[in-house]
PDB file of N, CA and C in Angstrom:
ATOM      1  N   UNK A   1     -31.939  23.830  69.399  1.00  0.00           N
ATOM      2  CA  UNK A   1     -30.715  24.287  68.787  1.00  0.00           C
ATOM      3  C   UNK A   1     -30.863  24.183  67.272  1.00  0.00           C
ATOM      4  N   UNK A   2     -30.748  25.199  66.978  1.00  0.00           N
ATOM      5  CA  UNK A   2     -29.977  25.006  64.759  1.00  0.00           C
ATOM      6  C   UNK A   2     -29.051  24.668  64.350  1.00  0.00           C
ATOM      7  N   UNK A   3     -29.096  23.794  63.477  1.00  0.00           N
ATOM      8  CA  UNK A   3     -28.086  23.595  62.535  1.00  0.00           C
ATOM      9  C   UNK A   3     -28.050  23.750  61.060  1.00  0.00           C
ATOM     10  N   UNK A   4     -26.864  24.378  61.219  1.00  0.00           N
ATOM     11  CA  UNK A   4     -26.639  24.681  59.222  1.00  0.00           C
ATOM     12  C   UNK A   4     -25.776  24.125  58.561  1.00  0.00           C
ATOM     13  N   UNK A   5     -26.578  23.026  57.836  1.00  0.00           N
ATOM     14  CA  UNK A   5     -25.217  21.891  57.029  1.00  0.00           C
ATOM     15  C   UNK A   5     -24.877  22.073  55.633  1.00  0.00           C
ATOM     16  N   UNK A   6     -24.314  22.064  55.358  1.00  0.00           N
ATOM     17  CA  UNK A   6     -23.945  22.245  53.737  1.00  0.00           C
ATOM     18  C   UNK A   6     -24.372  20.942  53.237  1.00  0.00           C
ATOM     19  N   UNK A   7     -25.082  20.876  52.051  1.00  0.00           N
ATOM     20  CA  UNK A   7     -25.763  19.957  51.355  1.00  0.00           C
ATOM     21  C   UNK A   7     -26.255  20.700  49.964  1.00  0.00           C
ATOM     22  N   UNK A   8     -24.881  19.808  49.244  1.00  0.00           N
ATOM     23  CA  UNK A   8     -25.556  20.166  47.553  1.00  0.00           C
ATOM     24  C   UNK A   8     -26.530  19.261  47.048  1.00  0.00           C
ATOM     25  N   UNK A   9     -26.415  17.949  47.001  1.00  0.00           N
ATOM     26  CA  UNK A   9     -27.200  16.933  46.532  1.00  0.00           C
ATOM     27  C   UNK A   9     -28.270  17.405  46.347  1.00  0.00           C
ATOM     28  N   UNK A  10     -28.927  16.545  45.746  1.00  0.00           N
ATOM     29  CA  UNK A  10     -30.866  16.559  45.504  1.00  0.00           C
ATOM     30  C   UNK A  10     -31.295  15.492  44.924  1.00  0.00           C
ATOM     31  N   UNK A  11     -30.428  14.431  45.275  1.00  0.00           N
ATOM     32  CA  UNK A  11     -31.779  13.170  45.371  1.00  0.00           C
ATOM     33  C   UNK A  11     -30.527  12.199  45.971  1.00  0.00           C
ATOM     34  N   UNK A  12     -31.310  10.825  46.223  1.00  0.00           N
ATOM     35  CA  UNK A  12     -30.912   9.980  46.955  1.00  0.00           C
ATOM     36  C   UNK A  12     -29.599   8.974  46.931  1.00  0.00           C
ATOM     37  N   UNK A  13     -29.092   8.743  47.128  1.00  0.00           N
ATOM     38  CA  UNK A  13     -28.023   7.597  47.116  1.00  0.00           C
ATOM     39  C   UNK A  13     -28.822   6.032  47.191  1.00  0.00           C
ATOM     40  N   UNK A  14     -28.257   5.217  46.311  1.00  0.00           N
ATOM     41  CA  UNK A  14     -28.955   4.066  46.602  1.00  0.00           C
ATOM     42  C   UNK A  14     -27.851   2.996  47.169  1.00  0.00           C
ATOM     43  N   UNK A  15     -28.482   2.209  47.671  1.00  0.00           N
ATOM     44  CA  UNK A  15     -27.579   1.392  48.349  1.00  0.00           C
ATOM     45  C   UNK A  15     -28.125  -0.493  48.489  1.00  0.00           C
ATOM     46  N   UNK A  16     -27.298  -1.014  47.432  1.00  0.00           N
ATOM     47  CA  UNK A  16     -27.992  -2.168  47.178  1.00  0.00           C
ATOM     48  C   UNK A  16     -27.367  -3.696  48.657  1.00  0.00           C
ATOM     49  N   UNK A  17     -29.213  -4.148  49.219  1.00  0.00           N
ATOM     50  CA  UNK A  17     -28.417  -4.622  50.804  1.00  0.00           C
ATOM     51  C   UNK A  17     -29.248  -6.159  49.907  1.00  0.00           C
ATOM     52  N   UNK A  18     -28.053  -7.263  49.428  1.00  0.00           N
ATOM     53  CA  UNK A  18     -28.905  -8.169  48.870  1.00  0.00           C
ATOM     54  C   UNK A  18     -29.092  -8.171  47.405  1.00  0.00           C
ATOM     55  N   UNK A  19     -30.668  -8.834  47.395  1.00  0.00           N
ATOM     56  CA  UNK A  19     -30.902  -7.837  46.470  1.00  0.00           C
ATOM     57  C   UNK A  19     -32.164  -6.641  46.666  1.00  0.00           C
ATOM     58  N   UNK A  20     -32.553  -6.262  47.712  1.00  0.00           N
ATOM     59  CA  UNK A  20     -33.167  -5.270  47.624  1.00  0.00           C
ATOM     60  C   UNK A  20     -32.445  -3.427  47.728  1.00  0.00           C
ATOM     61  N   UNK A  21     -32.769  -2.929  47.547  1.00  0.00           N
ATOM     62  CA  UNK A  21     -32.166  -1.529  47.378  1.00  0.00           C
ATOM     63  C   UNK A  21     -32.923  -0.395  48.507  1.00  0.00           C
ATOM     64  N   UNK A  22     -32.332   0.073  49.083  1.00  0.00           N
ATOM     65  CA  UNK A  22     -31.995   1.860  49.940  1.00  0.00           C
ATOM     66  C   UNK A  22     -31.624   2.871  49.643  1.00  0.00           C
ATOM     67  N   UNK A  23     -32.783   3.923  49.825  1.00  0.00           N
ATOM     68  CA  UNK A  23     -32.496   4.688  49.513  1.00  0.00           C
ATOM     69  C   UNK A  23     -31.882   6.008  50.940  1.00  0.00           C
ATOM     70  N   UNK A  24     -30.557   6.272  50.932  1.00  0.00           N
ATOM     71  CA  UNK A  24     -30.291   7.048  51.806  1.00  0.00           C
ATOM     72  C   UNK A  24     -30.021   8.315  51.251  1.00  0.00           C
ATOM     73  N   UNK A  25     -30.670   9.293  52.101  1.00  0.00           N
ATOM     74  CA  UNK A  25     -31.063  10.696  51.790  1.00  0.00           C
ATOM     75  C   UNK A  25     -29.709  11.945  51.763  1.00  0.00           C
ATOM     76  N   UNK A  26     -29.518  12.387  50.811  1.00  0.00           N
ATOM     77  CA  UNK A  26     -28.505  13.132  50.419  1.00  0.00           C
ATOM     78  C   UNK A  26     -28.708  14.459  50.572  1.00  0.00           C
ATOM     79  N   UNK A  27     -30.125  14.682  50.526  1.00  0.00           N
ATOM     80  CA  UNK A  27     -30.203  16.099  50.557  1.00  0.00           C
ATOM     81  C   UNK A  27     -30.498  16.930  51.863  1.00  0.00           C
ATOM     82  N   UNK A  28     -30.397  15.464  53.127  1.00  0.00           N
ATOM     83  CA  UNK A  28     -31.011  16.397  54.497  1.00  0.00           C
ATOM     84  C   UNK A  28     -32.434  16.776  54.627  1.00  0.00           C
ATOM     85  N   UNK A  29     -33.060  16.708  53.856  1.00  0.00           N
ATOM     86  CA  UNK A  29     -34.533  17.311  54.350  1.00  0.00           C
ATOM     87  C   UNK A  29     -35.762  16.365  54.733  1.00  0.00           C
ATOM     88  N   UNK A  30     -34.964  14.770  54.481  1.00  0.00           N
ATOM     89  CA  UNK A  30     -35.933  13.555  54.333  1.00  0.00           C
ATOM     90  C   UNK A  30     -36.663  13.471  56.329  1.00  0.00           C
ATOM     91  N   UNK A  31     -37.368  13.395  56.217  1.00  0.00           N
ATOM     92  CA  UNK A  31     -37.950  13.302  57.835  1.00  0.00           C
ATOM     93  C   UNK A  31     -37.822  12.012  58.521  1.00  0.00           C
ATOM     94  N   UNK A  32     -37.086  10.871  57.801  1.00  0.00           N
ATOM     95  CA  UNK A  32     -37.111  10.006  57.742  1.00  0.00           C
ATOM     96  C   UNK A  32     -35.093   9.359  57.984  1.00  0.00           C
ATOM     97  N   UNK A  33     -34.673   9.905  58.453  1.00  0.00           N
ATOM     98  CA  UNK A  33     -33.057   9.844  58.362  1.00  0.00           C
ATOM     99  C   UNK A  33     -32.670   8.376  58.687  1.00  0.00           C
ATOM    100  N   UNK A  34     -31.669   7.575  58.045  1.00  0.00           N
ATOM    101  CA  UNK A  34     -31.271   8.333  57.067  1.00  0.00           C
ATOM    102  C   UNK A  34     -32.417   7.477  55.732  1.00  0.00           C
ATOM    103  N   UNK A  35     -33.002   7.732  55.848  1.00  0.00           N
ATOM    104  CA  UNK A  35     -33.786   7.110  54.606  1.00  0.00           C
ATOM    105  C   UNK A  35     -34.428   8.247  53.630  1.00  0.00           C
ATOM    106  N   UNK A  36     -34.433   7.953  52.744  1.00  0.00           N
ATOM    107  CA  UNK A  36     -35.014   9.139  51.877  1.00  0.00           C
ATOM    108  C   UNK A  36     -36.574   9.411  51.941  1.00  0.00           C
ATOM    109  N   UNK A  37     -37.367   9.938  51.965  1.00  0.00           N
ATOM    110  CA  UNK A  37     -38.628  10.228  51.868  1.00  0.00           C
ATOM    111  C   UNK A  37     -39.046  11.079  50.888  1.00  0.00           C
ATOM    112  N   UNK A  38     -38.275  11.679  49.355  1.00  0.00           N
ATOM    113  CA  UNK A  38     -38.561  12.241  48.452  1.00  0.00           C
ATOM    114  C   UNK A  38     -38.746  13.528  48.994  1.00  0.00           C
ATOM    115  N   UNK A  39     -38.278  13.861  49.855  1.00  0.00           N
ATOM    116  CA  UNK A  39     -38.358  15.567  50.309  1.00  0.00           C
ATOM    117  C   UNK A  39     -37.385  16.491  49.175  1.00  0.00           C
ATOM    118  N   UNK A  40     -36.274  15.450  48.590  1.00  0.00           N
ATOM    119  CA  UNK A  40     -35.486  16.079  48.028  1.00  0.00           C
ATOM    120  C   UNK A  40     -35.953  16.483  46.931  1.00  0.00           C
ATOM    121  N   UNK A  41     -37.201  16.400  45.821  1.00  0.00           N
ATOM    122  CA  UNK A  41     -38.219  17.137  45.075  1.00  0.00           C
ATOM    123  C   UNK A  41     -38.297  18.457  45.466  1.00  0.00           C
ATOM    124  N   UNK A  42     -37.964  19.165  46.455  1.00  0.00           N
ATOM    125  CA  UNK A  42     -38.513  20.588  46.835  1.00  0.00           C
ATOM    126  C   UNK A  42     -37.028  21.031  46.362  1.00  0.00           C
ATOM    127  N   UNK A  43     -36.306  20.557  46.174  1.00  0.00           N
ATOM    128  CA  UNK A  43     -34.630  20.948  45.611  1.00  0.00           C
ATOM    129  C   UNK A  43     -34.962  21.680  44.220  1.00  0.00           C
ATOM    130  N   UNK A  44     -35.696  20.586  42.948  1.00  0.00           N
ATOM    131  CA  UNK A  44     -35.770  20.760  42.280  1.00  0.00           C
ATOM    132  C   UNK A  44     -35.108  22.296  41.115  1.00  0.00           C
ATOM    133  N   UNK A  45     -36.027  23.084  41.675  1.00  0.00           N
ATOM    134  CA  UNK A  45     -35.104  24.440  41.191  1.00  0.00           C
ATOM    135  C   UNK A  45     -34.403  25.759  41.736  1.00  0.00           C
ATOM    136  N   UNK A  46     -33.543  24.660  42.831  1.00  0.00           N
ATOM    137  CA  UNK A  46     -32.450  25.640  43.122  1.00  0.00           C
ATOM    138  C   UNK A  46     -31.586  25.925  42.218  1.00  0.00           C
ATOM    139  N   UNK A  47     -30.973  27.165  42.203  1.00  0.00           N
ATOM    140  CA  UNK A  47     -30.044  28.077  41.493  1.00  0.00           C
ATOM    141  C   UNK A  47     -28.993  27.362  41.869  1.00  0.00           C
ATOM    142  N   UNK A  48     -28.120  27.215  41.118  1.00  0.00           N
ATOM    143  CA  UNK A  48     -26.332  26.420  41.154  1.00  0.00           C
ATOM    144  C   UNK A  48     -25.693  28.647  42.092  1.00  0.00           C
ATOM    145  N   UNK A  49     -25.349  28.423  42.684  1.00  0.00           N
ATOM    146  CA  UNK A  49     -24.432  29.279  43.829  1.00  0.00           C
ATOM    147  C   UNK A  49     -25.297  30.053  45.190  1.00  0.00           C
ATOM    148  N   UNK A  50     -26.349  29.644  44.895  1.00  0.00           N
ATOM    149  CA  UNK A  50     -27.303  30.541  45.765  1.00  0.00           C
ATOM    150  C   UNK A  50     -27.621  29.646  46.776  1.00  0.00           C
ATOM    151  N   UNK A  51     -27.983  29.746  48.379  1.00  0.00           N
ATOM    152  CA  UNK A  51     -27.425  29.015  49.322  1.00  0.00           C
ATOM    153  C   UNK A  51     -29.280  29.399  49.821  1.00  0.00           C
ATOM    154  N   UNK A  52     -29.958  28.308  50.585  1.00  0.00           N
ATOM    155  CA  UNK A  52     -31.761  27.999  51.176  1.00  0.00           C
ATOM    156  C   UNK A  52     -31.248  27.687  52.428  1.00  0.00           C
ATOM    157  N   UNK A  53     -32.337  28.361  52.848  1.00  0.00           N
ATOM    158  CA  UNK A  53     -32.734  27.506  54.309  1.00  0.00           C
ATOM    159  C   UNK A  53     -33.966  26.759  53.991  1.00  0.00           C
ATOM    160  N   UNK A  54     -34.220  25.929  54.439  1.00  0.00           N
ATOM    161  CA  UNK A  54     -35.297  25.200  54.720  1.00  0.00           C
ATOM    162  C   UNK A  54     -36.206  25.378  55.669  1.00  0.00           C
ATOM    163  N   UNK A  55     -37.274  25.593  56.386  1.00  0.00           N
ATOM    164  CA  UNK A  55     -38.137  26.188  57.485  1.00  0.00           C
ATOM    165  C   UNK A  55     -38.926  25.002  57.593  1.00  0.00           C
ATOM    166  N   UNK A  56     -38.965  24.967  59.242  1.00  0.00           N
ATOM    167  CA  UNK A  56     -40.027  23.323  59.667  1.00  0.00           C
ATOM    168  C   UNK A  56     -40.912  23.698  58.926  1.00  0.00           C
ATOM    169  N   UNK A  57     -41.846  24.406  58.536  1.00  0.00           N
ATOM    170  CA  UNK A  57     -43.497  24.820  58.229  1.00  0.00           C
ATOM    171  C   UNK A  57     -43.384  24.458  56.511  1.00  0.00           C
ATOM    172  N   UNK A  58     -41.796  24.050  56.105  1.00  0.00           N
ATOM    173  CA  UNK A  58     -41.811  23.423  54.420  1.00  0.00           C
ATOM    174  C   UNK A  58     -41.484  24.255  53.630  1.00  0.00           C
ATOM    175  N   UNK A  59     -41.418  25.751  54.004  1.00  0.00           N
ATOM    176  CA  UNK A  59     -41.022  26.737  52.779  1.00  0.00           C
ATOM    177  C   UNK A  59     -39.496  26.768  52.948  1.00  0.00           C
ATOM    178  N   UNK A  60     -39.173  27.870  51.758  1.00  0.00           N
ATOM    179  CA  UNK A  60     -37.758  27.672  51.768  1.00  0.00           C
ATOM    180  C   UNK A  60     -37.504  29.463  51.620  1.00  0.00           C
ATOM    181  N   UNK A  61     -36.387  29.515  51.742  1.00  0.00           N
ATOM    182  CA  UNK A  61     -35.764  30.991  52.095  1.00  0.00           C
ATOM    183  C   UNK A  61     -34.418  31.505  51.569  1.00  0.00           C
ATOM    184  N   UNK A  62     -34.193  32.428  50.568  1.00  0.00           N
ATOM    185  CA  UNK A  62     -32.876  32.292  49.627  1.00  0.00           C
ATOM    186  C   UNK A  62     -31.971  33.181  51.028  1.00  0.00           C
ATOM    187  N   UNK A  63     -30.977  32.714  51.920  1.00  0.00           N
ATOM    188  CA  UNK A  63     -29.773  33.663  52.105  1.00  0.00           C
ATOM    189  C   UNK A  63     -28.978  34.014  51.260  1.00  0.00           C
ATOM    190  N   UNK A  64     -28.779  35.583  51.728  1.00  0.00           N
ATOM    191  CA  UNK A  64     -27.350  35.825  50.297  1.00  0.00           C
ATOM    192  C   UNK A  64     -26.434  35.969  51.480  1.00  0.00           C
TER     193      UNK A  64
END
């Protein structure tokens, strides 16, 4: 099954447990949920109104 989530973010939320720190993933693409895995780097230069898919194989795809 697919799912299509709305997700503006592009990088992580931190979350301090202690004193060590978490990073939980904001942008959805981390393979690692909810933990971040720096997937959110492929964000980098999205356009502010223009809407991606993401594809398992890592590329990305502009829908209009």
């Amino acid at each position: 099954m697919t799912r299509i989530i709305h997700k503006e973010d592009k990088g992580p939320m931190q979350i301090k447990v202690g004193n060590e720190s978490k990073w939980i993933c904001m942008c959805g693409l981390t393979n690692n949920q909810p933990f971040c895995d720096g997937s959110h780097k492929k964000t980098a230069d999205e356009e502010a109104g223009k809407v991606y898919q993401y594809n398992p194989d890592g590329t990305r795809t502009e829908l209009k």
